[in-house]
Every structure is written in C-alpha cells, then in structure tokens.
PDB file of N, CA and C in Angstrom:
ATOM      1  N   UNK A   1      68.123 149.650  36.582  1.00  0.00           N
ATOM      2  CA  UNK A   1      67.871 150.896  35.895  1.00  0.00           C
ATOM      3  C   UNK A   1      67.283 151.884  36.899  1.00  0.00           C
ATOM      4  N   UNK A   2      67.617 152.991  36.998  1.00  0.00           N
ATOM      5  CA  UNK A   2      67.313 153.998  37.905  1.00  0.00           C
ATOM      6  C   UNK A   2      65.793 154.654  37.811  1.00  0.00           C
ATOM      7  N   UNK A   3      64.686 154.791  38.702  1.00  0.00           N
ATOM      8  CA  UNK A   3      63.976 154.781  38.732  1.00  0.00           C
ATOM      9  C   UNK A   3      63.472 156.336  37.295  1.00  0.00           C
ATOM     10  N   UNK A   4      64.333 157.576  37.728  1.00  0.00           N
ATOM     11  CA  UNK A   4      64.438 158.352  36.778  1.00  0.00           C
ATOM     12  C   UNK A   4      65.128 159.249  36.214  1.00  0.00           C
ATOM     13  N   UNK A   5      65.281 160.332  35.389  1.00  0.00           N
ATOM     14  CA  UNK A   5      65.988 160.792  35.002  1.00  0.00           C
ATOM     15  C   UNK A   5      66.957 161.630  36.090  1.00  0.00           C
ATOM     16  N   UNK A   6      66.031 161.850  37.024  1.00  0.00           N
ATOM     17  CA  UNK A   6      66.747 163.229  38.236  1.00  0.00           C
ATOM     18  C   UNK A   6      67.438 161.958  39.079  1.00  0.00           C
ATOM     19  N   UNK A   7      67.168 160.888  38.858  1.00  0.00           N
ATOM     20  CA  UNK A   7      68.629 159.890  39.842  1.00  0.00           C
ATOM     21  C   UNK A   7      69.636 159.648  39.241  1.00  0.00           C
ATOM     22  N   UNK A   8      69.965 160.067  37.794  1.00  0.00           N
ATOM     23  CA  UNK A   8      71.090 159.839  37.096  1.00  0.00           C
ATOM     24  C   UNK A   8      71.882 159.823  37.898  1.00  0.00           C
ATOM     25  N   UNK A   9      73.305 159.610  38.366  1.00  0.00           N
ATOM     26  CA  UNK A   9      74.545 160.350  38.839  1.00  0.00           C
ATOM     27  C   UNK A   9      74.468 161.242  40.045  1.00  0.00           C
ATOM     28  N   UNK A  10      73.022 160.803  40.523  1.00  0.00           N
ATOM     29  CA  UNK A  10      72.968 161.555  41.994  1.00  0.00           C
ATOM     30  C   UNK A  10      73.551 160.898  43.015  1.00  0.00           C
ATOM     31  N   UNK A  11      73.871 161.382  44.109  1.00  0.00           N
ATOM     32  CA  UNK A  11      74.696 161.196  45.573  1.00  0.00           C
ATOM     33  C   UNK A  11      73.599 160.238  46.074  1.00  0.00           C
ATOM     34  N   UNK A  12      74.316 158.657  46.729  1.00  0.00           N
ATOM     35  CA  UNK A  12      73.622 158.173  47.168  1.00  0.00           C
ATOM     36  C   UNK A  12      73.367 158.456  49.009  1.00  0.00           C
ATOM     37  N   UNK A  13      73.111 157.622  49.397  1.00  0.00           N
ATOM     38  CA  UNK A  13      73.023 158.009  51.331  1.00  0.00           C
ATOM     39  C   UNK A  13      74.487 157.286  51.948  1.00  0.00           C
ATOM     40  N   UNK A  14      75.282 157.145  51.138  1.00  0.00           N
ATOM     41  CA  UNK A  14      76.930 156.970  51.307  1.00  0.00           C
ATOM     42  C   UNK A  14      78.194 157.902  50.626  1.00  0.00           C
ATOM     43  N   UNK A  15      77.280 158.643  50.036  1.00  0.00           N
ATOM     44  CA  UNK A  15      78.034 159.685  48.644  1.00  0.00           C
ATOM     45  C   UNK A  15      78.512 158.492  47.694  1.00  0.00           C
ATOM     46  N   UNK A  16      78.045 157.760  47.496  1.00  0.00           N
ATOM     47  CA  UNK A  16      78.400 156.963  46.242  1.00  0.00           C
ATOM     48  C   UNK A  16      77.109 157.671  44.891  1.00  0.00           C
ATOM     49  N   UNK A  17      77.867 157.075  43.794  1.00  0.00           N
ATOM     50  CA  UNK A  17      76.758 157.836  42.292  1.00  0.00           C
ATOM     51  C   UNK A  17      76.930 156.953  41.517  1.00  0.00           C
ATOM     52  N   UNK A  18      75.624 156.477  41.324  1.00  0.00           N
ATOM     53  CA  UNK A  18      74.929 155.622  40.292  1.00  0.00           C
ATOM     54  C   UNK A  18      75.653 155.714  39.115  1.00  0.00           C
ATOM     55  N   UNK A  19      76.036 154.796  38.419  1.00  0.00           N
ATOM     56  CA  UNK A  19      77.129 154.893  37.344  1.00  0.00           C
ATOM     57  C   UNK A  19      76.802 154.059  35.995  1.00  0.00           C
ATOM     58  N   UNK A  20      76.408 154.300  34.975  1.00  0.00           N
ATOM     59  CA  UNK A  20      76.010 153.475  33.777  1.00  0.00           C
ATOM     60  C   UNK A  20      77.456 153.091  33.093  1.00  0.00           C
ATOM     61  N   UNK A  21      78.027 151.719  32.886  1.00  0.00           N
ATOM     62  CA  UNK A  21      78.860 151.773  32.152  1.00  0.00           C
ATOM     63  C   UNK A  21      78.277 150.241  30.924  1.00  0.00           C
ATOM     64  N   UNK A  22      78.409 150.542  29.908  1.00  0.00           N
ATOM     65  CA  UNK A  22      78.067 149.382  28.543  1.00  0.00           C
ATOM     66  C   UNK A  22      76.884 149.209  28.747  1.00  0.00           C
ATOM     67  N   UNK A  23      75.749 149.991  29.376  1.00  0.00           N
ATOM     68  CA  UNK A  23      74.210 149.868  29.554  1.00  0.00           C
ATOM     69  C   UNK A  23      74.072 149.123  30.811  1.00  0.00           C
ATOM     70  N   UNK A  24      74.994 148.911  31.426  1.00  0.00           N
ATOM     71  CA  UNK A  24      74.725 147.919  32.688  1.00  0.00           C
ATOM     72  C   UNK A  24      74.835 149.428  34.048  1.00  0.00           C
ATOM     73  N   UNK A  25      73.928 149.295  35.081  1.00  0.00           N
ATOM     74  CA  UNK A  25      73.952 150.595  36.060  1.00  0.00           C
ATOM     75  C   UNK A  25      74.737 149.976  36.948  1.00  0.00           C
ATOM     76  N   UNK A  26      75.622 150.657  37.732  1.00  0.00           N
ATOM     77  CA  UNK A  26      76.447 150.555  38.897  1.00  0.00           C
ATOM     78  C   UNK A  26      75.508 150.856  39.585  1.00  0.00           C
ATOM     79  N   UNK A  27      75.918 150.615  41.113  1.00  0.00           N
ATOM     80  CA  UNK A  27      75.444 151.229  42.443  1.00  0.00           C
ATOM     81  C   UNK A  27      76.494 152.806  42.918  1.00  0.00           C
ATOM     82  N   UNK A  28      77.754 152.649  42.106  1.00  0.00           N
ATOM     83  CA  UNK A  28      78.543 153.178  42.351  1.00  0.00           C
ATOM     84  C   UNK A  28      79.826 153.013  41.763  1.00  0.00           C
ATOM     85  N   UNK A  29      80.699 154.557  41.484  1.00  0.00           N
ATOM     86  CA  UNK A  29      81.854 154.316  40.776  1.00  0.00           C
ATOM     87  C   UNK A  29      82.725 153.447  40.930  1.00  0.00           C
ATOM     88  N   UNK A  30      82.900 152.995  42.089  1.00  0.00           N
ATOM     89  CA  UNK A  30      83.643 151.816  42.720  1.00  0.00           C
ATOM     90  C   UNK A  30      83.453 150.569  42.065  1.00  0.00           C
ATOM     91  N   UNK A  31      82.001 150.212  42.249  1.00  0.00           N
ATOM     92  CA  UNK A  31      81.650 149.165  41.201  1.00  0.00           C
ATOM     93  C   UNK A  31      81.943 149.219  40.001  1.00  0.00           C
ATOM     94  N   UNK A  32      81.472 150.420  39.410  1.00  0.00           N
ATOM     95  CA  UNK A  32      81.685 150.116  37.908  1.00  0.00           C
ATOM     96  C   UNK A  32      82.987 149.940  37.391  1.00  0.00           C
ATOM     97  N   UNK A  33      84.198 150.719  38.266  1.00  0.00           N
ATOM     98  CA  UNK A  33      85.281 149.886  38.083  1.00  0.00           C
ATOM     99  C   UNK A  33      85.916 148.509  38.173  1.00  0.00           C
ATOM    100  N   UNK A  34      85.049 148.240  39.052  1.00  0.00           N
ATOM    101  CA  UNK A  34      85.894 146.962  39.014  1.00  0.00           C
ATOM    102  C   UNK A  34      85.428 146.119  38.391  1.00  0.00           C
ATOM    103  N   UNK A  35      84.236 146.118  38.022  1.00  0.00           N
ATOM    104  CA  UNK A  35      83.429 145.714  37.110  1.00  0.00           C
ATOM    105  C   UNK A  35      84.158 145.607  36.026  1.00  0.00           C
ATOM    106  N   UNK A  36      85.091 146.785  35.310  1.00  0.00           N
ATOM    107  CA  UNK A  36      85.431 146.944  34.216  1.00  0.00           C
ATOM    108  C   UNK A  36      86.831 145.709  34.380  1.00  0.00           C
ATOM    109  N   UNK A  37      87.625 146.247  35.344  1.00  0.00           N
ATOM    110  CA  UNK A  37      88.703 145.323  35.928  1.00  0.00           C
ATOM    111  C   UNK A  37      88.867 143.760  35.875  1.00  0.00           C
ATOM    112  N   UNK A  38      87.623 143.291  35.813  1.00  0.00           N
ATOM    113  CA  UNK A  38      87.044 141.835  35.698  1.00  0.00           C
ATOM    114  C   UNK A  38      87.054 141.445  34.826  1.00  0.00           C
ATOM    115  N   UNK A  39      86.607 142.297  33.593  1.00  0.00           N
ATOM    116  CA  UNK A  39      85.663 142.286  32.360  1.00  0.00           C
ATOM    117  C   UNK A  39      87.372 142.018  31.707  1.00  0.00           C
ATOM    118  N   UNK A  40      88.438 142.974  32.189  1.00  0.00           N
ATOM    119  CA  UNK A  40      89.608 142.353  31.367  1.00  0.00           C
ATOM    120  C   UNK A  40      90.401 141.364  31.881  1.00  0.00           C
ATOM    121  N   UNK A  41      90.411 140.920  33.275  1.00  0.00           N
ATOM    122  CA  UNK A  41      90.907 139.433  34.061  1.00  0.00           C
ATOM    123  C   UNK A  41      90.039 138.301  32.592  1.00  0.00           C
ATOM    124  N   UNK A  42      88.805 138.902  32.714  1.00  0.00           N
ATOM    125  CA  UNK A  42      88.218 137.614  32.196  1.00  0.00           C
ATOM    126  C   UNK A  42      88.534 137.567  30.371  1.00  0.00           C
ATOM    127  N   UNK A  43      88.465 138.465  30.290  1.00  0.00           N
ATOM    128  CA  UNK A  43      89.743 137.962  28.731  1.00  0.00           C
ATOM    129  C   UNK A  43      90.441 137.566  28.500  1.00  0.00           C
ATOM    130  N   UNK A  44      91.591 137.825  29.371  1.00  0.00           N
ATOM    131  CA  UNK A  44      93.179 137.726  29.517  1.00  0.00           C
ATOM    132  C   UNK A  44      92.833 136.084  29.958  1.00  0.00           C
ATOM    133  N   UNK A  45      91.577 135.531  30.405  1.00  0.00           N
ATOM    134  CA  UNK A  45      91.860 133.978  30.789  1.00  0.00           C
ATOM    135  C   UNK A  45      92.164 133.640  32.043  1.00  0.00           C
ATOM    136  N   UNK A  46      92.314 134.992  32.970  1.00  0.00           N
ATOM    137  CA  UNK A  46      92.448 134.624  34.759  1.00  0.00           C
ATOM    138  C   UNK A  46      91.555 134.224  35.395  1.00  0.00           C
ATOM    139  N   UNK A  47      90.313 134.424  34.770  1.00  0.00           N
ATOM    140  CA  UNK A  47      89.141 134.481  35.658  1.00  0.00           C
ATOM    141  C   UNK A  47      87.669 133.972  34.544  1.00  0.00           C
ATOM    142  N   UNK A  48      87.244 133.280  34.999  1.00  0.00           N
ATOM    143  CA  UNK A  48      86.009 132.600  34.779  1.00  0.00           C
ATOM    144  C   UNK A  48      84.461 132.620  34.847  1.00  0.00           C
ATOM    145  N   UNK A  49      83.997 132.576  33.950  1.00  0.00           N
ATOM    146  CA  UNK A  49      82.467 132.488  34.926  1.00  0.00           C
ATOM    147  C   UNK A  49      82.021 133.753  35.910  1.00  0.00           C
ATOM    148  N   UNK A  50      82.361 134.636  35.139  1.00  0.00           N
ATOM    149  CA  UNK A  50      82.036 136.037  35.944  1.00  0.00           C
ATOM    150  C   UNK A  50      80.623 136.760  35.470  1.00  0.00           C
ATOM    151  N   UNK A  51      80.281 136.828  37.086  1.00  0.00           N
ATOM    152  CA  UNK A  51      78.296 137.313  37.254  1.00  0.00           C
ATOM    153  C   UNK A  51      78.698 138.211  38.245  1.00  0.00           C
ATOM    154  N   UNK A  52      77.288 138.570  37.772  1.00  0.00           N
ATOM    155  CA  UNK A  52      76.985 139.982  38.754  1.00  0.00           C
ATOM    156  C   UNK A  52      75.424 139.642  39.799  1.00  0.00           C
ATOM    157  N   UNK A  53      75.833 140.352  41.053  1.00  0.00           N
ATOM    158  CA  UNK A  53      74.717 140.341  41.453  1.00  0.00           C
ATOM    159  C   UNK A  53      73.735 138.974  41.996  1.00  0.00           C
ATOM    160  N   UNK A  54      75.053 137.955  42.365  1.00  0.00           N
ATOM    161  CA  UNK A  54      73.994 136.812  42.832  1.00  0.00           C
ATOM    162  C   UNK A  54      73.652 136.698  44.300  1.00  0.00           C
ATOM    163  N   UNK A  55      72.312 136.387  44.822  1.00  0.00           N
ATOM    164  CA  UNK A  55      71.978 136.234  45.448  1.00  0.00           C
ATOM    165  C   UNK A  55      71.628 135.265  46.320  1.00  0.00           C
ATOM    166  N   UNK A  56      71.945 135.250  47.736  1.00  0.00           N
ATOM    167  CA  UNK A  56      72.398 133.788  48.489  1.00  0.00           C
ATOM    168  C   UNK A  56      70.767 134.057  49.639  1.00  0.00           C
ATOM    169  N   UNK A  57      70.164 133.536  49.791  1.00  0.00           N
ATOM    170  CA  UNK A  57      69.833 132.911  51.468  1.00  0.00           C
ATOM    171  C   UNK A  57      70.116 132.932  52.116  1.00  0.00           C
ATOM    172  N   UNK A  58      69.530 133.985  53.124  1.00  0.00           N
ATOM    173  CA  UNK A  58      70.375 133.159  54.768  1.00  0.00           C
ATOM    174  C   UNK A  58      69.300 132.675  55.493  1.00  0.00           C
ATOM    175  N   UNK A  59      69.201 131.534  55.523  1.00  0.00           N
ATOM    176  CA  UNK A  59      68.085 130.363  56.270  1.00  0.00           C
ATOM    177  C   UNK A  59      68.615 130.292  57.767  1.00  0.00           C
ATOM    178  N   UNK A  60      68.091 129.998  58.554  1.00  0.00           N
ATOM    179  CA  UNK A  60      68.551 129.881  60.167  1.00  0.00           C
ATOM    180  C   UNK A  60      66.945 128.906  60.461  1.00  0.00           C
ATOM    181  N   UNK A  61      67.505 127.594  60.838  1.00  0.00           N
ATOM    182  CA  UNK A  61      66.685 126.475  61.113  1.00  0.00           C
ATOM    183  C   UNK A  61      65.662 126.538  60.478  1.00  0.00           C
ATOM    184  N   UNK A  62      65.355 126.750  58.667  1.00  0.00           N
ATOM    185  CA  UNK A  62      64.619 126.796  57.970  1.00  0.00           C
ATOM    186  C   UNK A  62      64.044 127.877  57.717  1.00  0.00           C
ATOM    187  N   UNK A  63      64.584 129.267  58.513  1.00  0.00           N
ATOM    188  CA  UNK A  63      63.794 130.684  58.066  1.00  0.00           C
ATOM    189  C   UNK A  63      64.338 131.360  57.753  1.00  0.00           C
ATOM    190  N   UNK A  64      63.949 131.832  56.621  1.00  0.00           N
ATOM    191  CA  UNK A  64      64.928 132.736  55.802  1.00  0.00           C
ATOM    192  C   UNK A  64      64.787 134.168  57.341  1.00  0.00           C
ATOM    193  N   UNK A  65      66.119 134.578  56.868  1.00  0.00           N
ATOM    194  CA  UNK A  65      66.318 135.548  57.664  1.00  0.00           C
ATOM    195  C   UNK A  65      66.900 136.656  57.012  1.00  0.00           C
ATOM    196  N   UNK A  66      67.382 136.381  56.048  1.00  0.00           N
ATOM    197  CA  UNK A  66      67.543 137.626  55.236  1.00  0.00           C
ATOM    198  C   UNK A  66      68.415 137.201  53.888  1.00  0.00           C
ATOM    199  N   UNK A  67      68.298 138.066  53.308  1.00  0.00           N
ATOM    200  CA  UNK A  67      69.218 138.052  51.513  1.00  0.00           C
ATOM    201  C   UNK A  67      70.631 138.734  51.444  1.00  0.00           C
ATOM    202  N   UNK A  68      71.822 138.710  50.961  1.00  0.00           N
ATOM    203  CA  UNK A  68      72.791 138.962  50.453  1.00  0.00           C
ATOM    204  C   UNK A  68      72.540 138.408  49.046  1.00  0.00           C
ATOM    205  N   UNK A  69      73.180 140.020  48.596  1.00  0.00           N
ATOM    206  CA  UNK A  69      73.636 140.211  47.032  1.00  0.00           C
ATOM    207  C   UNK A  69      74.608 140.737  46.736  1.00  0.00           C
ATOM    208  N   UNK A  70      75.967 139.836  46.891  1.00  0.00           N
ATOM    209  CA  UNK A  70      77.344 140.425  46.776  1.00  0.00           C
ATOM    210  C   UNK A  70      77.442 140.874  44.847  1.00  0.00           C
ATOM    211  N   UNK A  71      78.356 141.586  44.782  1.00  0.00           N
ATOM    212  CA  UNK A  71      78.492 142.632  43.686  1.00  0.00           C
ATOM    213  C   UNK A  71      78.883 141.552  42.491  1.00  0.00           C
ATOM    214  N   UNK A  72      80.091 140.833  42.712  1.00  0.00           N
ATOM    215  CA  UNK A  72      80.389 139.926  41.756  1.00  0.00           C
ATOM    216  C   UNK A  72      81.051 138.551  42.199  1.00  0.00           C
ATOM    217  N   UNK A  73      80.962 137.606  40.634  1.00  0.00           N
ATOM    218  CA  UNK A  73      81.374 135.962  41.883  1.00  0.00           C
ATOM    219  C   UNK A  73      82.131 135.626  40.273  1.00  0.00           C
ATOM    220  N   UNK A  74      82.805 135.292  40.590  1.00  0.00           N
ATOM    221  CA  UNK A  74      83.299 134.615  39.476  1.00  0.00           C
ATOM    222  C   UNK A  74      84.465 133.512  39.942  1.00  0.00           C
ATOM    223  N   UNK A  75      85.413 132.359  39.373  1.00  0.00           N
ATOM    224  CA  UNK A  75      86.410 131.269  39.472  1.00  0.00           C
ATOM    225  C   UNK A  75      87.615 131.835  39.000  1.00  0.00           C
ATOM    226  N   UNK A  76      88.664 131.914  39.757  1.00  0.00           N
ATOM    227  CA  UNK A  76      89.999 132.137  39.690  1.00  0.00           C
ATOM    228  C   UNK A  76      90.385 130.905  38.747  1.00  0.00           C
ATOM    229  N   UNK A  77      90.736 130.767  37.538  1.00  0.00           N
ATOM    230  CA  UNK A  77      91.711 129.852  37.036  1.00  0.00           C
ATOM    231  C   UNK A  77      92.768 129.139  37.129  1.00  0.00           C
ATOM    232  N   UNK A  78      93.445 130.686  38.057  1.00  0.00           N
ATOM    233  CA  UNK A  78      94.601 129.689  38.511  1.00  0.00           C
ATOM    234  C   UNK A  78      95.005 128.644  39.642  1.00  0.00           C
ATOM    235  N   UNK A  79      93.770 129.553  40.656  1.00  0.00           N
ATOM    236  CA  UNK A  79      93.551 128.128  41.815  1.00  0.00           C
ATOM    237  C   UNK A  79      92.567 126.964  41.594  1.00  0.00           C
ATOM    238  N   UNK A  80      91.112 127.592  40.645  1.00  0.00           N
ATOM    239  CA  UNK A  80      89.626 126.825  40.807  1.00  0.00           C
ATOM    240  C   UNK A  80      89.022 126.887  41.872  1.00  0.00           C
ATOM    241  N   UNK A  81      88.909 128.253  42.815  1.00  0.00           N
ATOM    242  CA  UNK A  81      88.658 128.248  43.783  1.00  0.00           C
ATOM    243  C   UNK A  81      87.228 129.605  43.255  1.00  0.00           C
ATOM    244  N   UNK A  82      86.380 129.644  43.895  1.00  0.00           N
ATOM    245  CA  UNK A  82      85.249 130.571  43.402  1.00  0.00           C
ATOM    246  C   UNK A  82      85.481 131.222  44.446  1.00  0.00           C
ATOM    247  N   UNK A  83      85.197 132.978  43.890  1.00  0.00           N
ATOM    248  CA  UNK A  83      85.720 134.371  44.300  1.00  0.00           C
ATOM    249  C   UNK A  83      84.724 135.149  44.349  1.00  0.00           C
ATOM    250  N   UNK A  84      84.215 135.339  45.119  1.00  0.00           N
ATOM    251  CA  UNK A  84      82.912 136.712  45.761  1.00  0.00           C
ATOM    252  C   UNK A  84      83.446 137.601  46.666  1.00  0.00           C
ATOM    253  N   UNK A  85      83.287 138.634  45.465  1.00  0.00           N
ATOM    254  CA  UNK A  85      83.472 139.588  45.836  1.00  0.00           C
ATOM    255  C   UNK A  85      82.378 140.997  46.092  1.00  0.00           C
ATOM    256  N   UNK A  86      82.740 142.033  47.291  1.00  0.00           N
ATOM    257  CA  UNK A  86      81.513 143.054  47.339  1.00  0.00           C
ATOM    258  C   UNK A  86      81.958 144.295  47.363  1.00  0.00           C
ATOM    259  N   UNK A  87      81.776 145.256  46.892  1.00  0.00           N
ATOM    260  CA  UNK A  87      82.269 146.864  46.617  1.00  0.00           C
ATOM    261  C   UNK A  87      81.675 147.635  47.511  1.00  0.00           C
ATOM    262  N   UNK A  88      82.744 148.116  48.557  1.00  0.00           N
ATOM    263  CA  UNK A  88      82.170 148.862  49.516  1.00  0.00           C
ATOM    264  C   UNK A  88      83.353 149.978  49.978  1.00  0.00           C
ATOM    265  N   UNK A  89      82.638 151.414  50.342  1.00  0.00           N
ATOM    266  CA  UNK A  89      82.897 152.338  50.485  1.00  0.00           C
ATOM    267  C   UNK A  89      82.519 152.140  52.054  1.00  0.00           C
ATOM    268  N   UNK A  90      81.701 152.072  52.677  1.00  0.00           N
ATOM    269  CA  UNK A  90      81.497 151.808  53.830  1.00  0.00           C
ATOM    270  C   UNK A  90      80.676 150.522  54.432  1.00  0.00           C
ATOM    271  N   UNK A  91      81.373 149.795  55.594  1.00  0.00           N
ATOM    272  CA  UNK A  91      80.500 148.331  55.439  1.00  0.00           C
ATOM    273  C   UNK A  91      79.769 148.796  57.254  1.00  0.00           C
ATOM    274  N   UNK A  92      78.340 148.882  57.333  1.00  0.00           N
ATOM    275  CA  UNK A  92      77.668 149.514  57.939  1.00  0.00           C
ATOM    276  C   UNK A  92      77.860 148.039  58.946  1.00  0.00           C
ATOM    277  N   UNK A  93      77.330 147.869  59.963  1.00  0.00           N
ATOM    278  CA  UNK A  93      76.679 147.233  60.541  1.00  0.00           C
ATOM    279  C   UNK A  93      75.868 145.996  59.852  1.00  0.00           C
ATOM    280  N   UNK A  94      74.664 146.648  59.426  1.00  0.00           N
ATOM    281  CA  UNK A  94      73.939 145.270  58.886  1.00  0.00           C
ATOM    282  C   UNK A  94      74.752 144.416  57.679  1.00  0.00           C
ATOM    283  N   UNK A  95      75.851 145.174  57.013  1.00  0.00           N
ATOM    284  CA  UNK A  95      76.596 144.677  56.113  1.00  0.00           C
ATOM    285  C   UNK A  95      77.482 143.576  57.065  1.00  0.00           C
ATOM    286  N   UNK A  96      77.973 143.942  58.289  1.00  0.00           N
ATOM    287  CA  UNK A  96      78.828 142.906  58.800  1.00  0.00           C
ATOM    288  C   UNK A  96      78.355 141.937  58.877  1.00  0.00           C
ATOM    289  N   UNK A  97      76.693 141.785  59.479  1.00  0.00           N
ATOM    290  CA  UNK A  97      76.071 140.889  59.747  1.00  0.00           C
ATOM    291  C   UNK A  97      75.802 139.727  58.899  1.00  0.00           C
ATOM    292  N   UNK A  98      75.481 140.798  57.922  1.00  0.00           N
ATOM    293  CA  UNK A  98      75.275 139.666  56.258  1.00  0.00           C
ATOM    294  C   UNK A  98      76.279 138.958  56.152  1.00  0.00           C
ATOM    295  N   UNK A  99      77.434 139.535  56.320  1.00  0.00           N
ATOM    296  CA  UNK A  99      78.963 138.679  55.359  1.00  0.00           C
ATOM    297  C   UNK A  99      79.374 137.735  56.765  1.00  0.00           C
ATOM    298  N   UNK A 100      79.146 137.804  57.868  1.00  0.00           N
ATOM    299  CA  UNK A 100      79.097 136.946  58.806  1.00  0.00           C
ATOM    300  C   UNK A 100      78.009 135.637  58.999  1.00  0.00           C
ATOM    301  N   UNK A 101      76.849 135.961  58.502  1.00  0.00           N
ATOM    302  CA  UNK A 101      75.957 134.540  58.500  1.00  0.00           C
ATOM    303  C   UNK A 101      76.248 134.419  57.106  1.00  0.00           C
ATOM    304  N   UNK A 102      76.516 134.686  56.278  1.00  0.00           N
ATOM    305  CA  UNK A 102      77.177 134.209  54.819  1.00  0.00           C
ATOM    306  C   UNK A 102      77.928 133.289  54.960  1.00  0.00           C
ATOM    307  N   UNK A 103      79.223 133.461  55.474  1.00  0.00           N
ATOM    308  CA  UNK A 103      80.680 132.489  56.186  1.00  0.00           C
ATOM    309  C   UNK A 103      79.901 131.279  57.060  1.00  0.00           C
ATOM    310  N   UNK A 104      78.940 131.841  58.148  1.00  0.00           N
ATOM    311  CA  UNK A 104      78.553 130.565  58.672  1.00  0.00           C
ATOM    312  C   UNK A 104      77.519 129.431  57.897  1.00  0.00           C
ATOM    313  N   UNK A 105      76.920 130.113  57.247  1.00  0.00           N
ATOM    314  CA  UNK A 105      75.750 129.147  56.744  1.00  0.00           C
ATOM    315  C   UNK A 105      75.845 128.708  55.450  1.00  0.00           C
ATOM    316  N   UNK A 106      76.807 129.428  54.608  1.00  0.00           N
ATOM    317  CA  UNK A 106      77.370 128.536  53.623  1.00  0.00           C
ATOM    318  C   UNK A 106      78.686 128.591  52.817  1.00  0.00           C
ATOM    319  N   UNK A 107      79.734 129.243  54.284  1.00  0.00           N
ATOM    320  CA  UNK A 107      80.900 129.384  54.118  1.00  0.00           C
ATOM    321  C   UNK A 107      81.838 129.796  53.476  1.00  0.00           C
ATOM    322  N   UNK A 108      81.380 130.985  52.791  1.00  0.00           N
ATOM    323  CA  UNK A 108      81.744 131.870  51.606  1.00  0.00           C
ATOM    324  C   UNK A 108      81.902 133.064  52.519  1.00  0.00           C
ATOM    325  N   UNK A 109      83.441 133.120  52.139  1.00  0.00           N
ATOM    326  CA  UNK A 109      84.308 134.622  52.701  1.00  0.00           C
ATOM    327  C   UNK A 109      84.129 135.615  51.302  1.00  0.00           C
ATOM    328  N   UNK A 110      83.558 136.778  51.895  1.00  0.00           N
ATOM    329  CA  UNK A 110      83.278 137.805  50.606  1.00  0.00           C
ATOM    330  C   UNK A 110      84.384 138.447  50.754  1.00  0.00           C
ATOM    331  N   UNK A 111      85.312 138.974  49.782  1.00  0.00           N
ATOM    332  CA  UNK A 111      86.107 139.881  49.529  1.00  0.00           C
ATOM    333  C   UNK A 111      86.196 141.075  49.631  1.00  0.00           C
ATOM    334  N   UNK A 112      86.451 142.240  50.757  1.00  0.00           N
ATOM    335  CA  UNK A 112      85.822 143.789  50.122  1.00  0.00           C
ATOM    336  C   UNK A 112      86.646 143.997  49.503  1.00  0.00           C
ATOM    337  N   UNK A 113      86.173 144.947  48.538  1.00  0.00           N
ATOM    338  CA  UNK A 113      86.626 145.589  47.327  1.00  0.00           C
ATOM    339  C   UNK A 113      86.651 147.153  48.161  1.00  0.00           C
ATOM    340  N   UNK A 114      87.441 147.526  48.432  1.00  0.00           N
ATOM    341  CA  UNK A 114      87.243 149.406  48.868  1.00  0.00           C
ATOM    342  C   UNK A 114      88.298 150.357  48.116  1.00  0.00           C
ATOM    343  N   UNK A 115      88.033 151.551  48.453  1.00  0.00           N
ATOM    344  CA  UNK A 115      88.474 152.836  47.930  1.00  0.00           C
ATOM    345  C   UNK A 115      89.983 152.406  48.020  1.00  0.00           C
ATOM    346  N   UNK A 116      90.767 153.339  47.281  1.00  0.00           N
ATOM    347  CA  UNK A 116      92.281 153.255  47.212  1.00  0.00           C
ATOM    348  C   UNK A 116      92.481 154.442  47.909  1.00  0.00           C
TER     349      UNK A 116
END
C-alpha cells in the first residue's frame, strides 16, 4: 500500500506508476498486467499455485548477502516445472546481480517479463 495519497499513480525513478488493480498495488503497469494475465492462465487450468512476491535468500558460505523478490512464481501444468517470473522495464545492474546469484545458489532462472 502506498505510503500516501500524493504517491497514487506517481512516476517512479524508472517512469513506472504504482497501479492498484482488485485492491492488490502494483509496482507498475507492467505488473499489474500480467498479474491480470496469470489470474486468467490460472483459471483456464494452465497454471498453478500462483503467488506474488516471494522471497528467496542469497546466503554465500552462510551470509546472507542479499534478498530477491521476484514479482510472481507459480507451476506450469503442462510441464510441472515451477515458473518465476520478474517484471521489468529496466534490469539495472544490481538486478543482474540478483538473478545471477539466484541461478547459482539455488538455481532458479527468473523469467523477464518486459515492455512490448
């Protein structure tokens, strides 16, 4: 939930805008689409077990070294293979870093999700 009323739908430090869709806040329109996109995979029966927002560890010889919180994770049905995915308009630097000790330390390839 956005801290207040004047962050509604304001420009973030990527030009992305905070987006409310079914009471749940986006980070961004991007998200909230696909968000929505999911929401009907997972009716239709393609897709499984769909969350938002989970958060992994990255430990390096017992120290945490930092957090990833990819956008959404949910199980493909038709393979049974689990699908994390992250919504990005721009993947900065420290973003590479994350989705790179992600793959190494517990071997989960994140998906970007970007602009059309």
């Amino acid at each position: 939930m956005p801290r207040s009323r004047a962050s509604w739908g304001r420009k973030g430090k990527y030009n992305n805008t905070r987006t409310c869709v079914d009471g749940l806040w986006f980070d961004s329109k991007l998200e909230a689409a696909r968000w929505q996109e999911l929401l009907l995979l997972q009716k239709a029966g393609e897709i499984i077990d769909l969350r938002r927002q989970v958060p992994y560890r990255l430990d390096v010889n017992g120290m945490l070294i930092c957090r990833i919180v990819p956008d959404f994770q949910y199980v493909d049905k038709r393979t049974g293979t689990q699908v994390v995915e992250d919504t990005k308009g721009i993947v900065t630097a420290d973003c590479a870093i994350k989705l790179k000790l992600l793959k190494a330390i517990h071997g989960i390839d994140v998906q970007l999700v970007r602009k059309k």
